[in-house]
PDB file of N, CA and C in Angstrom:
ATOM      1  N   UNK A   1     -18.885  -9.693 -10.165  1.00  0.00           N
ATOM      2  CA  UNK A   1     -17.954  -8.814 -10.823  1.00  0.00           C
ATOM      3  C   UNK A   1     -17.467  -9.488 -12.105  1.00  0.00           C
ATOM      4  N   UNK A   2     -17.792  -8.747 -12.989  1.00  0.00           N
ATOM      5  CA  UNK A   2     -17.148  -9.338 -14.324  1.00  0.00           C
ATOM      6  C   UNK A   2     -16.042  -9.832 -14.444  1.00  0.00           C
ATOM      7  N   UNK A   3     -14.673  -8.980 -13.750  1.00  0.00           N
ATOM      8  CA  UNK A   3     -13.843  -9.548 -13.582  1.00  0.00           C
ATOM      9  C   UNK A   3     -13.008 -10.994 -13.405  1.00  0.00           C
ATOM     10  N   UNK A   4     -14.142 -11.437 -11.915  1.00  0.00           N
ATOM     11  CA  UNK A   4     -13.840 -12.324 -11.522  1.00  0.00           C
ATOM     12  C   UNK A   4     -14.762 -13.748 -12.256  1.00  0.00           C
ATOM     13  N   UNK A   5     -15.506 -13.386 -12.753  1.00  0.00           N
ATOM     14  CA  UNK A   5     -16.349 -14.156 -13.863  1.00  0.00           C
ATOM     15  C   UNK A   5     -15.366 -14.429 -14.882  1.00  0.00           C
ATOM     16  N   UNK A   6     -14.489 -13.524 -15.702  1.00  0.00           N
ATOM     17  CA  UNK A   6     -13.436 -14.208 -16.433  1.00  0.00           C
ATOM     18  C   UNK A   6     -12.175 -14.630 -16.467  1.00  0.00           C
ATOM     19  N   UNK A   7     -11.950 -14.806 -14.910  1.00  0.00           N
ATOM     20  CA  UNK A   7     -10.533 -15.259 -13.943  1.00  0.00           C
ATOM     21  C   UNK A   7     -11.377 -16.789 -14.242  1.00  0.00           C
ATOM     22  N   UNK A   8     -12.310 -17.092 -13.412  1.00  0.00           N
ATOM     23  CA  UNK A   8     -12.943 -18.027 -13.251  1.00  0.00           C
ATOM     24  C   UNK A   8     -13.109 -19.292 -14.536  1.00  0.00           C
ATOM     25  N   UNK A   9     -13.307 -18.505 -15.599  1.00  0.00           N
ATOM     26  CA  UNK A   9     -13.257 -19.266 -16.483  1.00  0.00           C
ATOM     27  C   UNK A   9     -12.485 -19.942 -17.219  1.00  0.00           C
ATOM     28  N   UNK A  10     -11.209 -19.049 -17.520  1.00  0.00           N
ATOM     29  CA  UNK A  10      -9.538 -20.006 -17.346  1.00  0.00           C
ATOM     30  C   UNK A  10      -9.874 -20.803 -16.649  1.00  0.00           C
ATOM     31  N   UNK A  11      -9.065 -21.515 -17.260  1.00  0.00           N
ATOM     32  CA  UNK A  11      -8.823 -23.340 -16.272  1.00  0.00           C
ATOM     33  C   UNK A  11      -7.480 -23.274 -16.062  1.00  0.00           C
ATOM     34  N   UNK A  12      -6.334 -22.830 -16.817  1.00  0.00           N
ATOM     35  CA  UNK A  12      -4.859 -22.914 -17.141  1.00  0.00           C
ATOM     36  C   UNK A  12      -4.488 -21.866 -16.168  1.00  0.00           C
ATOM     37  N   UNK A  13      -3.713 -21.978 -15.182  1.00  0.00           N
ATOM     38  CA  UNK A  13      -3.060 -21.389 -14.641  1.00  0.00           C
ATOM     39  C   UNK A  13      -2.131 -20.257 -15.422  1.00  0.00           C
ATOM     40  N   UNK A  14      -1.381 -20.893 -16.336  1.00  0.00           N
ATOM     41  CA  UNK A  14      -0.774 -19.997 -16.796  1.00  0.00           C
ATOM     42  C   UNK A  14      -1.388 -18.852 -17.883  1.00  0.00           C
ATOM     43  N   UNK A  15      -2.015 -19.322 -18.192  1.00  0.00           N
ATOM     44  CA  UNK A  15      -2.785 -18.036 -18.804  1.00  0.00           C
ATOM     45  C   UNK A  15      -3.969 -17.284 -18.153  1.00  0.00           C
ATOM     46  N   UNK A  16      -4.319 -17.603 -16.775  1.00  0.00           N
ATOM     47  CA  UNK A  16      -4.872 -16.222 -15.329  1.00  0.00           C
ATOM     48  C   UNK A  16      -3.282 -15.654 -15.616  1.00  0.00           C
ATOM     49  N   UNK A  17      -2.091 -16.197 -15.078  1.00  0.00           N
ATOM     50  CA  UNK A  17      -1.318 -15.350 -15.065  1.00  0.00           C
ATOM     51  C   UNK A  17      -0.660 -14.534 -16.523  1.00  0.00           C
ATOM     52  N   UNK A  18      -0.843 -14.688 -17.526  1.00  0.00           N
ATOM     53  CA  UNK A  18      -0.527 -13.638 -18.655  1.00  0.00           C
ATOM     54  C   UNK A  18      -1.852 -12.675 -18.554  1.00  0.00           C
ATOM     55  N   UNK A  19      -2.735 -13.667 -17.926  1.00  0.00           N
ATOM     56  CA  UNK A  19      -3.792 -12.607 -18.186  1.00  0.00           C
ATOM     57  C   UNK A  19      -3.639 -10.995 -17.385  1.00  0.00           C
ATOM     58  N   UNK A  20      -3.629 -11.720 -16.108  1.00  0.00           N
ATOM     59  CA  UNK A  20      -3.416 -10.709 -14.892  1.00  0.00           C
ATOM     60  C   UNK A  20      -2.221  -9.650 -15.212  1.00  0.00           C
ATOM     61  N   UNK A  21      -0.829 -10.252 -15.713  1.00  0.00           N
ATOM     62  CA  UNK A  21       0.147  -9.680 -15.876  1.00  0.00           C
ATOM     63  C   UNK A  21      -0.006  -8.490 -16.866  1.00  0.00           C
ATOM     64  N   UNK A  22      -0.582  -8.722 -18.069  1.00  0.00           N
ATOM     65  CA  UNK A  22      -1.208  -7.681 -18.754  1.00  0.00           C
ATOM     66  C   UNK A  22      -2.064  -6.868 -17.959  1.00  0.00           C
ATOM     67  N   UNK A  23      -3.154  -7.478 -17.380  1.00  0.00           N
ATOM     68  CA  UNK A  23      -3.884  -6.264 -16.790  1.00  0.00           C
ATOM     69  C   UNK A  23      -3.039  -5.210 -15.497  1.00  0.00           C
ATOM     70  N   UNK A  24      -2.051  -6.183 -14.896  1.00  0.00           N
ATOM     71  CA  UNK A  24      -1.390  -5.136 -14.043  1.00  0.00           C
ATOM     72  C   UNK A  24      -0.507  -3.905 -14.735  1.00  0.00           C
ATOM     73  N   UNK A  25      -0.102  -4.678 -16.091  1.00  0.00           N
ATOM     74  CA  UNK A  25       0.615  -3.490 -16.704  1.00  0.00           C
ATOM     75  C   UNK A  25      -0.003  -2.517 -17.338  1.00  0.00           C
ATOM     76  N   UNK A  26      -1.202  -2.796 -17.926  1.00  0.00           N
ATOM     77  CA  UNK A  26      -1.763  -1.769 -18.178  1.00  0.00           C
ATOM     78  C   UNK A  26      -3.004  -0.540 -17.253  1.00  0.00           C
ATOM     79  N   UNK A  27      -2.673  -1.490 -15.903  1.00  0.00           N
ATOM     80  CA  UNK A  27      -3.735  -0.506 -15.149  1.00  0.00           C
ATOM     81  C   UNK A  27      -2.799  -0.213 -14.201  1.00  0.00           C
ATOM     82  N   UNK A  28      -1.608  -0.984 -13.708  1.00  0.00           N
ATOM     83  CA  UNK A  28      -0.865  -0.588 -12.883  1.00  0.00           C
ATOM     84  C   UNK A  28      -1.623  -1.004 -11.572  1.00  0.00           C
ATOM     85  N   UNK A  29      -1.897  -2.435 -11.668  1.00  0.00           N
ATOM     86  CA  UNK A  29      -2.565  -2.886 -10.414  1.00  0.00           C
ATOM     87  C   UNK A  29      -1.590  -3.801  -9.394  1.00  0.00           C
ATOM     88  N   UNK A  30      -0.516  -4.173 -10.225  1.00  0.00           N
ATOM     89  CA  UNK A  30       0.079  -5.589  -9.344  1.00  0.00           C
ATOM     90  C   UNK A  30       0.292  -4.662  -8.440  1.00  0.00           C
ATOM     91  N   UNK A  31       0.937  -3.193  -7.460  1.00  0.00           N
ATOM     92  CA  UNK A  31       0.849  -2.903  -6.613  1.00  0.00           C
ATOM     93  C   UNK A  31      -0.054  -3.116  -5.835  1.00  0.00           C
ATOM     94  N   UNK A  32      -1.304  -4.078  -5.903  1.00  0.00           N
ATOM     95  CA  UNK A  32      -2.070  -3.569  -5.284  1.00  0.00           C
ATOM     96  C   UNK A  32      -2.562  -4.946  -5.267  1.00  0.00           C
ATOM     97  N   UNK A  33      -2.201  -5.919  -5.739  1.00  0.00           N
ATOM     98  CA  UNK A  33      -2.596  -7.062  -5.587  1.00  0.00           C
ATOM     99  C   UNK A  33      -2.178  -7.965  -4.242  1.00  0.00           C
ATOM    100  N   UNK A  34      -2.671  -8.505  -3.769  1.00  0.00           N
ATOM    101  CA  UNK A  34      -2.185  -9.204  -2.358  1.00  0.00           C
ATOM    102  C   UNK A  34      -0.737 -10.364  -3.069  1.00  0.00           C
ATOM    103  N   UNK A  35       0.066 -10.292  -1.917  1.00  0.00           N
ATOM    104  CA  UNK A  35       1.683 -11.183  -2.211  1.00  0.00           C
ATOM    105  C   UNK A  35       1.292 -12.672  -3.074  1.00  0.00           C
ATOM    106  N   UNK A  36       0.475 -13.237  -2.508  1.00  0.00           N
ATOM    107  CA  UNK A  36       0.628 -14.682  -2.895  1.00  0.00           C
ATOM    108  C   UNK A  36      -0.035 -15.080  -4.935  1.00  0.00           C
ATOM    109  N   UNK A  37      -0.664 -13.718  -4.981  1.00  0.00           N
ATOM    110  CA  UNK A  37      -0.907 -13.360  -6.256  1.00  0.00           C
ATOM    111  C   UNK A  37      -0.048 -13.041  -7.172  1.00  0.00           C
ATOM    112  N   UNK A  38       0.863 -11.728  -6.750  1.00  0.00           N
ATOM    113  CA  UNK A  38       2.340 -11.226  -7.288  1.00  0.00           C
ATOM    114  C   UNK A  38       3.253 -12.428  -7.250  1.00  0.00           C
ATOM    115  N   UNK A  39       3.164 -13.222  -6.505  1.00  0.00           N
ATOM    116  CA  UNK A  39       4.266 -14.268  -6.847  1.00  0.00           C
ATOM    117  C   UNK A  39       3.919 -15.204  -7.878  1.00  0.00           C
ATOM    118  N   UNK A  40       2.644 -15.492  -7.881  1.00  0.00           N
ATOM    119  CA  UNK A  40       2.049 -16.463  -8.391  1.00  0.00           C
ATOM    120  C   UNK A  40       2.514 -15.796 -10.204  1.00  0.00           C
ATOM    121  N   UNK A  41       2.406 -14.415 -10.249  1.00  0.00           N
ATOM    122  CA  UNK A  41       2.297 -13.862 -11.394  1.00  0.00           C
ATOM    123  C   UNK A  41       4.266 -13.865 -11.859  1.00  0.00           C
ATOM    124  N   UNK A  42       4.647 -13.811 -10.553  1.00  0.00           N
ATOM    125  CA  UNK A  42       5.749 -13.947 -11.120  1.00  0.00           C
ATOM    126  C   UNK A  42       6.677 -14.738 -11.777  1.00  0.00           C
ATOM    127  N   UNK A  43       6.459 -15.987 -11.084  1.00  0.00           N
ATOM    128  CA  UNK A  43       6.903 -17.503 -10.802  1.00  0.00           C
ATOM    129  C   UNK A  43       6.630 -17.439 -12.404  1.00  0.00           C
ATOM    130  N   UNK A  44       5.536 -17.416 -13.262  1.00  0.00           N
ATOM    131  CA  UNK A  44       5.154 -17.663 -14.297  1.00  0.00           C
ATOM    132  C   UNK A  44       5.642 -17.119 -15.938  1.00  0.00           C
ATOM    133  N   UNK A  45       5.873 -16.224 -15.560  1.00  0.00           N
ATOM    134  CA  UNK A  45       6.882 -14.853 -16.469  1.00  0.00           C
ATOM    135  C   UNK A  45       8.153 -15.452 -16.819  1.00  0.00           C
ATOM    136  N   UNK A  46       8.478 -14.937 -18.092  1.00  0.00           N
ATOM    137  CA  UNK A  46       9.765 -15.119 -18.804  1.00  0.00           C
ATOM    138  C   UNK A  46      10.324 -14.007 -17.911  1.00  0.00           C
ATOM    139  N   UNK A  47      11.766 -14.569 -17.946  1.00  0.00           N
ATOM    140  CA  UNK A  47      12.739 -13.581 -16.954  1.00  0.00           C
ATOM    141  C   UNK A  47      12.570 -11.949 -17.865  1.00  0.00           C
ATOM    142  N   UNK A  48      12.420 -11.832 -19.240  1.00  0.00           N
ATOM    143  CA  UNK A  48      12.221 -10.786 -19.566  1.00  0.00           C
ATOM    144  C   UNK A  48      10.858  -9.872 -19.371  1.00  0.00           C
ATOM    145  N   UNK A  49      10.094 -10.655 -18.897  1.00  0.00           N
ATOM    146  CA  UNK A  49       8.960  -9.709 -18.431  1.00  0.00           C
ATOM    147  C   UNK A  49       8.769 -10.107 -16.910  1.00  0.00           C
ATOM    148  N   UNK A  50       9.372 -10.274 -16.350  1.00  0.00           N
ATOM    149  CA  UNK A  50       9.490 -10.327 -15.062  1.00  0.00           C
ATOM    150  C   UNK A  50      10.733  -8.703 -14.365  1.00  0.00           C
ATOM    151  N   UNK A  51      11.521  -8.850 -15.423  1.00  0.00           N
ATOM    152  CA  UNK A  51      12.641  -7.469 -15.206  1.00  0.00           C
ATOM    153  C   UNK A  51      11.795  -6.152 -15.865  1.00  0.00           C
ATOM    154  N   UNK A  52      10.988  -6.330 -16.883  1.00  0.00           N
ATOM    155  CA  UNK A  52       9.647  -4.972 -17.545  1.00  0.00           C
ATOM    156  C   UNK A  52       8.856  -5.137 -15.885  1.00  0.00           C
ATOM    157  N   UNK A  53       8.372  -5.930 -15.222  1.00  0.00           N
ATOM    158  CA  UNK A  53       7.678  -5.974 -14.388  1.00  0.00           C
ATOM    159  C   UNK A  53       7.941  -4.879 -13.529  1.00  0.00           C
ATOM    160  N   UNK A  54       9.253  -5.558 -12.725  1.00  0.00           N
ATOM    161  CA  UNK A  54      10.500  -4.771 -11.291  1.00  0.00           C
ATOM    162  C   UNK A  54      10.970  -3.665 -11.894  1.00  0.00           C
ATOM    163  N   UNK A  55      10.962  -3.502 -13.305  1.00  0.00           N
ATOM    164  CA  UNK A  55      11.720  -2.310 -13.024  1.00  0.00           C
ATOM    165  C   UNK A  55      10.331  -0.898 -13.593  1.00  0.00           C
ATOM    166  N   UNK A  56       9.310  -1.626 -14.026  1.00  0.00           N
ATOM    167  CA  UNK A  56       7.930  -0.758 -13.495  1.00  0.00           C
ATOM    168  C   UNK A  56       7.449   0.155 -12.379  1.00  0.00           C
ATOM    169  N   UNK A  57       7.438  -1.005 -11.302  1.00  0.00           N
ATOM    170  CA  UNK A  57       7.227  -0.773 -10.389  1.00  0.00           C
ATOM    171  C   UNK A  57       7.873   0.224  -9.367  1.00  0.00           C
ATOM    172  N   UNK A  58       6.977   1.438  -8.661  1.00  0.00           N
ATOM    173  CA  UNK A  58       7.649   2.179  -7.816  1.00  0.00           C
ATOM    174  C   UNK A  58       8.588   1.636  -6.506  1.00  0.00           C
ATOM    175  N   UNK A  59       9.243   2.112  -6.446  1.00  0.00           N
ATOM    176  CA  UNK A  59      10.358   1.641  -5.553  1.00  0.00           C
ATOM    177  C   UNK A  59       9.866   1.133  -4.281  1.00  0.00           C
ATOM    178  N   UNK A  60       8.942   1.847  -3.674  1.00  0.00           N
ATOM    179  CA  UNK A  60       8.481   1.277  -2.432  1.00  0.00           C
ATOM    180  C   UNK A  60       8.291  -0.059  -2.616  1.00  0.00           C
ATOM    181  N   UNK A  61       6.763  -0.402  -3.658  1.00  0.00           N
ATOM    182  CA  UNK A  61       6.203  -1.461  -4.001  1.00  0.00           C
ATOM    183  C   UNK A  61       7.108  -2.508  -4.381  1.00  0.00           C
ATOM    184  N   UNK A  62       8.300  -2.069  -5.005  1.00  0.00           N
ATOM    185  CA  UNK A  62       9.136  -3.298  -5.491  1.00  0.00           C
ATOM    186  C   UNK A  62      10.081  -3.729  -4.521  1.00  0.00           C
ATOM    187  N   UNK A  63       9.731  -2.621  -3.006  1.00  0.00           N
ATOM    188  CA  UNK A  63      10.725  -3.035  -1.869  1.00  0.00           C
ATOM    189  C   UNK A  63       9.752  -4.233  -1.245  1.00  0.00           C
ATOM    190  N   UNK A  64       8.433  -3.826  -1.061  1.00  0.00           N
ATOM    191  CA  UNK A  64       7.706  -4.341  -0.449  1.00  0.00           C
ATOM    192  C   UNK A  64       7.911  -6.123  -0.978  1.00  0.00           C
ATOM    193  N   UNK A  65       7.624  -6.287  -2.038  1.00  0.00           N
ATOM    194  CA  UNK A  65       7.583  -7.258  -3.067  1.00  0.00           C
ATOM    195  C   UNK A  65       8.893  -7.918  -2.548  1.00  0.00           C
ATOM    196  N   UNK A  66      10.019  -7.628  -2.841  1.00  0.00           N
ATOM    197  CA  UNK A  66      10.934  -8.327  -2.831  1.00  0.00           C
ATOM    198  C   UNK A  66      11.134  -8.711  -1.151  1.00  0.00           C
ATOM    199  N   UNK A  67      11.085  -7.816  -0.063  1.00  0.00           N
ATOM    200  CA  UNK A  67      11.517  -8.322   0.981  1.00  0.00           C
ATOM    201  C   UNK A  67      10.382  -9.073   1.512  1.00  0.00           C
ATOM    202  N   UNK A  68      10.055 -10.048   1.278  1.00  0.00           N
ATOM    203  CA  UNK A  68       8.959 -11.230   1.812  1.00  0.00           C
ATOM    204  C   UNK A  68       9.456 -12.950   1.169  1.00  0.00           C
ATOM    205  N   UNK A  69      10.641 -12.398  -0.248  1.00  0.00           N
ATOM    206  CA  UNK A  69      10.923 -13.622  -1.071  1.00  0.00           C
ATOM    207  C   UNK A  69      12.381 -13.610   0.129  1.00  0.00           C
ATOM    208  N   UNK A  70      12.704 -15.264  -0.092  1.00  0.00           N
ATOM    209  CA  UNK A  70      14.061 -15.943   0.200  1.00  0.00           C
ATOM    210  C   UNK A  70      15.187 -15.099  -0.424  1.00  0.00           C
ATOM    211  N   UNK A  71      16.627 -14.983   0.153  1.00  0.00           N
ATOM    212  CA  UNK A  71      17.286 -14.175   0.093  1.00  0.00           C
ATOM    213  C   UNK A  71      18.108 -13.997  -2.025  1.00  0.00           C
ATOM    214  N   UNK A  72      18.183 -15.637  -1.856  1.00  0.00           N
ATOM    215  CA  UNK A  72      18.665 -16.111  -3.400  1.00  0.00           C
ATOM    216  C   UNK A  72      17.985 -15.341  -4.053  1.00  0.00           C
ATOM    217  N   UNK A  73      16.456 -15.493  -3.945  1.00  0.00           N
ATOM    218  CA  UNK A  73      15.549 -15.314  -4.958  1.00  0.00           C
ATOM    219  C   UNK A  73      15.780 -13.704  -5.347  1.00  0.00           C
ATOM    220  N   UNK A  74      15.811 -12.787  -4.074  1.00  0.00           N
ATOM    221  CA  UNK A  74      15.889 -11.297  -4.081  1.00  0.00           C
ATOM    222  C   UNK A  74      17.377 -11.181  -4.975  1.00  0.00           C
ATOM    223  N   UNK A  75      18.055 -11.543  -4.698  1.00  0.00           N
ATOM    224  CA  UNK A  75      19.652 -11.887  -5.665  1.00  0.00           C
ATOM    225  C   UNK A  75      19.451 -11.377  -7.316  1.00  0.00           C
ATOM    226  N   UNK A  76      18.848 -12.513  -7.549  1.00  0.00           N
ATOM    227  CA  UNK A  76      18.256 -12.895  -8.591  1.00  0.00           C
ATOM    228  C   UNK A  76      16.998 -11.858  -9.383  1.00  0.00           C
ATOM    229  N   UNK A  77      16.268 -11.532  -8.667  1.00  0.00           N
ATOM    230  CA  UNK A  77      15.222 -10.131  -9.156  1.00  0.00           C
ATOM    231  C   UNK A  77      16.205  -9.195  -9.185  1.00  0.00           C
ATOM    232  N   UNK A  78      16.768  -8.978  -8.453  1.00  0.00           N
ATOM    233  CA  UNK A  78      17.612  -7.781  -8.425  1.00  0.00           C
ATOM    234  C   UNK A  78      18.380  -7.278  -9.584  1.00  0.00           C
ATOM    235  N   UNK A  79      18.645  -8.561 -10.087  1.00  0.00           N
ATOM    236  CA  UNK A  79      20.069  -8.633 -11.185  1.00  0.00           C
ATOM    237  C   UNK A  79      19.358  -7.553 -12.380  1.00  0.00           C
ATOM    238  N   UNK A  80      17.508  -8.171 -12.716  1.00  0.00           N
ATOM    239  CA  UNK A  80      16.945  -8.144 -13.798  1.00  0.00           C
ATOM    240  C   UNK A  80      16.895  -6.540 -14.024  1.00  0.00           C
ATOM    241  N   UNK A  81      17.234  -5.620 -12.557  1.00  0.00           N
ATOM    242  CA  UNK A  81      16.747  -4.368 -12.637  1.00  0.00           C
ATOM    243  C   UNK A  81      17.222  -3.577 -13.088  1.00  0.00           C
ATOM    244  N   UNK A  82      17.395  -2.493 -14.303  1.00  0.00           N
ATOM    245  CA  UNK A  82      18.078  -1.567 -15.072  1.00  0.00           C
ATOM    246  C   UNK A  82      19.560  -0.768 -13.800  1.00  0.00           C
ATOM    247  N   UNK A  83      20.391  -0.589 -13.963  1.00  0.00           N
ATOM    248  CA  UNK A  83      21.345   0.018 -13.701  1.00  0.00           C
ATOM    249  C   UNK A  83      20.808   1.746 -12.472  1.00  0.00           C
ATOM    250  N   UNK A  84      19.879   2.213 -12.881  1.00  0.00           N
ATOM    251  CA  UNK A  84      19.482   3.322 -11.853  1.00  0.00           C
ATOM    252  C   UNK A  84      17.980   2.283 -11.338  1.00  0.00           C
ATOM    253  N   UNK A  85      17.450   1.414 -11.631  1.00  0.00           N
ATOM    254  CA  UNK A  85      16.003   1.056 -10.458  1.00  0.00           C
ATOM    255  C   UNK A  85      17.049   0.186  -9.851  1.00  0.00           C
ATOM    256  N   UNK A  86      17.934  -0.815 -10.049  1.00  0.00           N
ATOM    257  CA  UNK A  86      19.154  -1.104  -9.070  1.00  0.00           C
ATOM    258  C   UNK A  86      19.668  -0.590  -8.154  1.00  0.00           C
ATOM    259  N   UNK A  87      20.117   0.588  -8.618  1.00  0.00           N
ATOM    260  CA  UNK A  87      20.611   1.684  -7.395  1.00  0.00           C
ATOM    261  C   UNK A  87      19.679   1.825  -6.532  1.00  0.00           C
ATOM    262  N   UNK A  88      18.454   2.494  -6.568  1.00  0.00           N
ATOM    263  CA  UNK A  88      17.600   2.933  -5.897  1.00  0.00           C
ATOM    264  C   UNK A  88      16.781   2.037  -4.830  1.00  0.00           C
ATOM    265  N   UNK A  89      16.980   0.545  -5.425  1.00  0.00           N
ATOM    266  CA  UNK A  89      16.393  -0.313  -4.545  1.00  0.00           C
ATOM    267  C   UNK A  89      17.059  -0.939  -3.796  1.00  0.00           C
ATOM    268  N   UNK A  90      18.417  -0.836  -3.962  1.00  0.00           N
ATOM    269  CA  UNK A  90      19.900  -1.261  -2.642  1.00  0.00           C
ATOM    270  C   UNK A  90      20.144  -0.116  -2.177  1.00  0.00           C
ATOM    271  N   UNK A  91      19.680   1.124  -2.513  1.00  0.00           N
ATOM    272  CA  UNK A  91      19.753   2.162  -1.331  1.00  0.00           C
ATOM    273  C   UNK A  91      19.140   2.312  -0.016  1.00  0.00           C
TER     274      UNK A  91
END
């Protein structure tokens, strides 16, 4: 898969993850990526594209996402989320 032919070729961690992060935003895949990936993508992100990220994401997916992290950490994502994807995800 082509794909994975140019994951492969990065060496830098952090740039699979700008890479990936772009491709989830523009295909709308991080839903769909397995957890240890989404974190990996997250961990890596400026807090400002980490809050474009969460507050992307459909509510389920960003429930899913968050309830697997430590409680602080969910604290903390939470904060980044616009005023109504806030609401909706402490509902």
């Amino acid at each position: 898969m082509l794909f994975t032919r140019m994951i492969c070729q990065i060496k830098n961690v952090q740039q699979i993850n700008k890479y990936l992060f772009w491709l989830t935003q523009t295909t709308g895949l991080f839903k769909i990526l397995d957890y240890a990936t989404q974190k990996s993508i997250i961990t890596e992100l400026p807090p400002s594209k980490i809050a474009e990220l969460l507050n992307e994401l459909p509510p389920d997916d960003r429930t899913s996402f968050l309830e697997d992290l430590p409680n602080e950490v969910v604290r903390e994502l939470i904060k980044t989320l616009n005023p109504a994807e806030r609401r909706i995800t402490l509902s």
